[in-house]
N, C-alpha and C. Protein backbone atom coordinates (compact mmCIF):
# COMPACT_ATOMS: atom_id res chain seq x y z
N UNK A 1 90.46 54.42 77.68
CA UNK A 1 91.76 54.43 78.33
C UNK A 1 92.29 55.85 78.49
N UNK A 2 91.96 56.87 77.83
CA UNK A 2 91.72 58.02 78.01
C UNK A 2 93.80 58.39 77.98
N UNK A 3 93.96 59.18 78.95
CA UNK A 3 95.31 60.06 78.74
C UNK A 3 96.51 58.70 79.06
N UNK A 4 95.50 57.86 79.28
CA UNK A 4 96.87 56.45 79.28
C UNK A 4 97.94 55.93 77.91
N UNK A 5 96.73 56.18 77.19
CA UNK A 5 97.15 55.75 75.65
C UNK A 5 97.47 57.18 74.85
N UNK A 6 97.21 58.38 75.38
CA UNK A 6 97.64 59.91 74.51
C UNK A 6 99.01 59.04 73.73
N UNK A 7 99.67 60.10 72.87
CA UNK A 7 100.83 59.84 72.34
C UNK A 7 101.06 58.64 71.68
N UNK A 8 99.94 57.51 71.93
CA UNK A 8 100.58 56.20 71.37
C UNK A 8 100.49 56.05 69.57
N UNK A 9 100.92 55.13 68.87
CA UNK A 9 100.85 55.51 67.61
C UNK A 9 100.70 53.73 67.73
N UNK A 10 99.43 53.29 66.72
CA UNK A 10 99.41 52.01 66.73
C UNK A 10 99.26 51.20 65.55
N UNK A 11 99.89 50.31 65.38
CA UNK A 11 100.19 49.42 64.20
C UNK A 11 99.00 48.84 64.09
N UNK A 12 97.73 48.43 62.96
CA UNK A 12 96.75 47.72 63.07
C UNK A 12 96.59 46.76 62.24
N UNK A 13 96.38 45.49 62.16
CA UNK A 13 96.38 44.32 61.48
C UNK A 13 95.03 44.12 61.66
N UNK A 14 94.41 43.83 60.33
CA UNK A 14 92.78 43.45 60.30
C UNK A 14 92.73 42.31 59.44
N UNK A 15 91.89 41.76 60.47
CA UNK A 15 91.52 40.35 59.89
C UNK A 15 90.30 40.39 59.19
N UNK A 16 88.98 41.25 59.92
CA UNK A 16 87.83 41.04 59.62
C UNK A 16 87.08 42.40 60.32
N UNK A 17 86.60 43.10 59.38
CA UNK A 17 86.07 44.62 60.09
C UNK A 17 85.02 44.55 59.43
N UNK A 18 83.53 45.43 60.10
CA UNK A 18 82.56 45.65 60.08
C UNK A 18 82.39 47.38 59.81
N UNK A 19 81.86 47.95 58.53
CA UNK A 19 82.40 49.30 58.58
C UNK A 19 81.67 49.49 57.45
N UNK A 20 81.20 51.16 57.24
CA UNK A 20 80.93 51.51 56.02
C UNK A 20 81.88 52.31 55.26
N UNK A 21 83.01 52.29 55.98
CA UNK A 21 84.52 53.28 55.72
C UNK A 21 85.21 51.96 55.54
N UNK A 22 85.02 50.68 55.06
CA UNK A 22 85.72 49.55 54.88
C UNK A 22 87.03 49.69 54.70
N UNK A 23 86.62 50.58 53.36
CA UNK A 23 88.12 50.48 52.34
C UNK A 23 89.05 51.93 52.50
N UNK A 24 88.77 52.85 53.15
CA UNK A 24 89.25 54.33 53.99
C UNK A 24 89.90 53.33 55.15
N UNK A 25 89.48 52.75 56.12
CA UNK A 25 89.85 51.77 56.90
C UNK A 25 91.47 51.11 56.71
N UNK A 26 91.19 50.45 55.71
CA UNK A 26 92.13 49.03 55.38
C UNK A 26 93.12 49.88 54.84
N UNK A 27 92.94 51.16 54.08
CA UNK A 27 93.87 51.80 53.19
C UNK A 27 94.51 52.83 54.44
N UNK A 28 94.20 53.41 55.44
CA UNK A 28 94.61 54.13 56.26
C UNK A 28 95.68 53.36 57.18
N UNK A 29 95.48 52.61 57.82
CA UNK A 29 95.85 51.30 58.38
C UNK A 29 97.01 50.40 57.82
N UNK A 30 97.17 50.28 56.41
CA UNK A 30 98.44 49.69 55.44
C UNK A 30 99.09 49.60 56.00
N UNK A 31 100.12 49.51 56.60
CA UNK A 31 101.56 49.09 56.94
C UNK A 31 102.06 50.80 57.70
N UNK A 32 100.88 51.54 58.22
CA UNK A 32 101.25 53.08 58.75
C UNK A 32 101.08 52.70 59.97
N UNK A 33 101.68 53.57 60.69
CA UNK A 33 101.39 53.72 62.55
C UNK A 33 100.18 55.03 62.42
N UNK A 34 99.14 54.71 63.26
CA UNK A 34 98.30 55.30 63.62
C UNK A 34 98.26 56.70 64.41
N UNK A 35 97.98 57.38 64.81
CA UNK A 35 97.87 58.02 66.41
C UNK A 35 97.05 57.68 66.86
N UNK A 36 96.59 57.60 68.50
CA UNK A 36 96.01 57.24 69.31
C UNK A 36 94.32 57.87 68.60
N UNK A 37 94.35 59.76 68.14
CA UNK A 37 93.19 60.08 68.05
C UNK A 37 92.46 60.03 66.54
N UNK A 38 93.70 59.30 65.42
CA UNK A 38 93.55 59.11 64.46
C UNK A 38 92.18 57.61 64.02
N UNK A 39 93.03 56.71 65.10
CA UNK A 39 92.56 55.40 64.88
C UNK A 39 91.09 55.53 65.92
N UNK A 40 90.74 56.77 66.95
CA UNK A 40 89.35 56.68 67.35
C UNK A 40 88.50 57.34 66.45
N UNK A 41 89.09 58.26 65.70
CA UNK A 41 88.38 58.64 64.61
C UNK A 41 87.92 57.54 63.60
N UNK A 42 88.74 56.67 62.94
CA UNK A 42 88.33 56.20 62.27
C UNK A 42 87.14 55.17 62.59
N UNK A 43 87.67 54.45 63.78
CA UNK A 43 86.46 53.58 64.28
C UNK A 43 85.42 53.83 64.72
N UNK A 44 84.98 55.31 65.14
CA UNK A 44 83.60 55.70 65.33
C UNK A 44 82.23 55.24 64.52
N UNK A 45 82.47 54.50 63.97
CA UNK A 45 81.40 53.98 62.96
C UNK A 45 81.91 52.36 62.62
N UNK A 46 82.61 51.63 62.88
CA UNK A 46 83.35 50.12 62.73
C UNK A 46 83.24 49.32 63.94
N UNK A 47 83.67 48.22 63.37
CA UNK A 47 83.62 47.55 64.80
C UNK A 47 84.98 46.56 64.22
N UNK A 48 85.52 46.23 64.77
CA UNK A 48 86.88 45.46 64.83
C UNK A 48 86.36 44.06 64.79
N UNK A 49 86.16 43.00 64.22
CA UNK A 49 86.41 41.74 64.20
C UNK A 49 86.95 40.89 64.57
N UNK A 50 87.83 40.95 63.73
CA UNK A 50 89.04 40.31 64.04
C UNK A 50 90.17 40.84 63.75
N UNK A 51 91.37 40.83 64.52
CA UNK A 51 92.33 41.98 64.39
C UNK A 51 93.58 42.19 65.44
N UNK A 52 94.51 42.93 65.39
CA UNK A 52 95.25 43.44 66.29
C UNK A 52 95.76 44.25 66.39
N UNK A 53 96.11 45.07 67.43
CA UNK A 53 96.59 47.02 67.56
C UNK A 53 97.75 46.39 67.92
N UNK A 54 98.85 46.89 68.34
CA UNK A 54 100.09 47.31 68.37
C UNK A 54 100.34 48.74 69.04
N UNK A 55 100.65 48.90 70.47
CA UNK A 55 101.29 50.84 70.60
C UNK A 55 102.80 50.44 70.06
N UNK A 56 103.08 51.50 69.82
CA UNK A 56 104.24 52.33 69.21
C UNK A 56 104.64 53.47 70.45
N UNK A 57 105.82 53.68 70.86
CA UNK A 57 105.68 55.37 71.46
C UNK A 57 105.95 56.50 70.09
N UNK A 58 106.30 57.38 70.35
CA UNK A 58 106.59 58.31 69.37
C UNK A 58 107.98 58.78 68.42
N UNK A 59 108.51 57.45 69.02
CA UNK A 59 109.87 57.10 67.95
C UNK A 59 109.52 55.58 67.19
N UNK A 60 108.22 55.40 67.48
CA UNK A 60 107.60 54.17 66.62
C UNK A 60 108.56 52.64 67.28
N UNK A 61 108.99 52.76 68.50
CA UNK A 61 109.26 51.47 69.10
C UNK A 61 108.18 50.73 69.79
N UNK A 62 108.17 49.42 70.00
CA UNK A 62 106.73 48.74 70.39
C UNK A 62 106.73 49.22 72.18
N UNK A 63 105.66 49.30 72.43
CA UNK A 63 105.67 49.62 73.63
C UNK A 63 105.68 48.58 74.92
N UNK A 64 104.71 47.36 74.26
CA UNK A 64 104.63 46.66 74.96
C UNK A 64 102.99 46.29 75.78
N UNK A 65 101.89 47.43 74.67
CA UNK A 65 100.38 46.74 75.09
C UNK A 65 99.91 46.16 73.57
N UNK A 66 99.61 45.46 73.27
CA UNK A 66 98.66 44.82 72.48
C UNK A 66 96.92 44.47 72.65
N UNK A 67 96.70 45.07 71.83
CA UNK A 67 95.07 44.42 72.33
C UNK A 67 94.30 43.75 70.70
N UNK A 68 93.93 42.55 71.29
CA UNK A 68 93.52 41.64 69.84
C UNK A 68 92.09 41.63 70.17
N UNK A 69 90.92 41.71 68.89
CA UNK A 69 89.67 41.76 68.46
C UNK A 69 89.66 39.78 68.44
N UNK A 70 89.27 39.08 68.84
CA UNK A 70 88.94 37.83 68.48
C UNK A 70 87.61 37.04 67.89
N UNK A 71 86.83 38.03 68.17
CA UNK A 71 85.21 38.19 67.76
C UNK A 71 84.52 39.30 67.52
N UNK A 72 84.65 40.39 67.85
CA UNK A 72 83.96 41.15 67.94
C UNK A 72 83.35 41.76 69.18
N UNK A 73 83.33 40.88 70.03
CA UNK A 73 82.86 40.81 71.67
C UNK A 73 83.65 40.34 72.85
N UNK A 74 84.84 39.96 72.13
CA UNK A 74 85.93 39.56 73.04
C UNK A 74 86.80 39.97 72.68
N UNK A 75 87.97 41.03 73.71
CA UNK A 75 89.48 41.35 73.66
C UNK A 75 90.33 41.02 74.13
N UNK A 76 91.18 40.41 74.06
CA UNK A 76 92.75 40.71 74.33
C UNK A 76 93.63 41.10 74.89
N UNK A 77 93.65 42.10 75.85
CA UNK A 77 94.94 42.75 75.98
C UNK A 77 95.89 42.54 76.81
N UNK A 78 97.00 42.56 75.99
CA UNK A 78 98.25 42.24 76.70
C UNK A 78 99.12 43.30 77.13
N UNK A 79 99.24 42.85 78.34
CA UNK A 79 100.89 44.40 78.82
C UNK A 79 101.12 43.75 80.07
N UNK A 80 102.32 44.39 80.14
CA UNK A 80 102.55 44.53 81.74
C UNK A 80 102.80 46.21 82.63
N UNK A 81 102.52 46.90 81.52
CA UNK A 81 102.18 48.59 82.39
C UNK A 81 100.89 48.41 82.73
N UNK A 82 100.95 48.36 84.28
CA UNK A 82 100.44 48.32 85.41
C UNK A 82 99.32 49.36 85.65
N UNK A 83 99.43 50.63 85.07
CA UNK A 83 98.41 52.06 85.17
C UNK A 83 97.32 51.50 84.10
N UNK A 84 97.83 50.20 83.16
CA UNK A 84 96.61 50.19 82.19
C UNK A 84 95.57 48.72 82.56
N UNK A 85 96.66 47.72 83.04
CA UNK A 85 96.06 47.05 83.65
C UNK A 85 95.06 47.16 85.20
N UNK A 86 95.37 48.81 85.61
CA UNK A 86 94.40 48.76 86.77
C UNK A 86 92.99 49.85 85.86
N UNK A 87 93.53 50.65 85.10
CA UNK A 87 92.25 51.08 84.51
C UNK A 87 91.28 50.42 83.46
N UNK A 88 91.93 49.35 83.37
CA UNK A 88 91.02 48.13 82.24
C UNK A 88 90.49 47.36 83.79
N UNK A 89 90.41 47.16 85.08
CA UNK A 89 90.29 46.50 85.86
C UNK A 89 88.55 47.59 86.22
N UNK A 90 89.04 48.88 86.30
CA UNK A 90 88.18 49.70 86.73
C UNK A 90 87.25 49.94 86.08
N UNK A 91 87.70 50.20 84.25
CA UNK A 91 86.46 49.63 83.72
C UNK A 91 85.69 48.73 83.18
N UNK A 92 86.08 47.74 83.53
CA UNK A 92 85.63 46.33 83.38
C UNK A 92 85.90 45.23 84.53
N UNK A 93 84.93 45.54 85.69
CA UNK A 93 85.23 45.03 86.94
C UNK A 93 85.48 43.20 86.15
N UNK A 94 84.38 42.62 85.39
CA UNK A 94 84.80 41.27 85.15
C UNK A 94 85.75 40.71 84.41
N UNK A 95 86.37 41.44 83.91
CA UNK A 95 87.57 41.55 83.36
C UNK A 95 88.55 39.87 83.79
N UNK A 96 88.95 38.91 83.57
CA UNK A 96 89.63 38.03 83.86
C UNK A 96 91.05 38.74 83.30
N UNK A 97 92.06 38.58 84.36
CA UNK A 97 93.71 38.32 84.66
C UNK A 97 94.13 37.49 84.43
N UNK A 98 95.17 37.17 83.03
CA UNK A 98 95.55 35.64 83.06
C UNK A 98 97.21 36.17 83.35
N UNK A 99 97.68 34.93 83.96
CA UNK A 99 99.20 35.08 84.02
C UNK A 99 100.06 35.66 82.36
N UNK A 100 100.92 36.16 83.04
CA UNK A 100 101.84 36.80 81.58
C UNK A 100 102.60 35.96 81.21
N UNK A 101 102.52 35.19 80.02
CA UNK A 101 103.46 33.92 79.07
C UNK A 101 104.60 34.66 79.69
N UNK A 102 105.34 33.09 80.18
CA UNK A 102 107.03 33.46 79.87
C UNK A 102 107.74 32.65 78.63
N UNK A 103 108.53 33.31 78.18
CA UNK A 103 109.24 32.78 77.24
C UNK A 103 110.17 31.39 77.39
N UNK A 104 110.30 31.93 78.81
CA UNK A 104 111.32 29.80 79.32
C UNK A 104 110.71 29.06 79.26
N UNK A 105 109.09 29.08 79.30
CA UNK A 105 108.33 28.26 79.21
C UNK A 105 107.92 27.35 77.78
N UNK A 106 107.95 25.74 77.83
CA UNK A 106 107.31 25.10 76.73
C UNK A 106 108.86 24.43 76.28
């Protein structure tokens, strides 16, 4: 996602990680906001499971992308900023678009 996500700081909830930095991982991650180049550092060697990111901007308010690990091979992501949904389009031409939940709904 490259200079889309710079600046973001992200909340991470792990369900299930694959890692030889397991416990550097889980302990970094605690209840801290990340930075964008913090949390690629750490995962250079992990693989996400099961899980969920959270952006933050840089007063630590939610931003509004989420992206959830559901297997290991399948993601998640939710937003409605538009610059990220066309560069997740670009790199992942098969990428499926599902409509965005409304809340009036149910």
């Amino acid at each position: 996602m490259g200079p889309l996500i710079e600046g973001y700081q992200w909340r991470l909830a792990i369900e299930e990680l694959l890692s030889p930095r397991y416990q550097e991982i889980t302990e970094a991650a605690n209840g801290y906001l990340l930075r964008t180049e913090q949390l690629v550092a750490l995962f250079e060697d992990a693989q996400l499971i099961d899980g969920e990111l959270t952006a933050h901007d840089a007063d630590g308010r939610i931003v509004g992308l989420t992206i959830c690990a559901l297997d290991g091979t399948w993601w998640d992501v939710e937003t409605a900023i538009q610059e990220i949904l066309n560069r997740i389009s670009d790199l992942y031409p098969d990428a499926e678009k599902l409509p965005w939940p409304s809340h009036d709904e149910g």
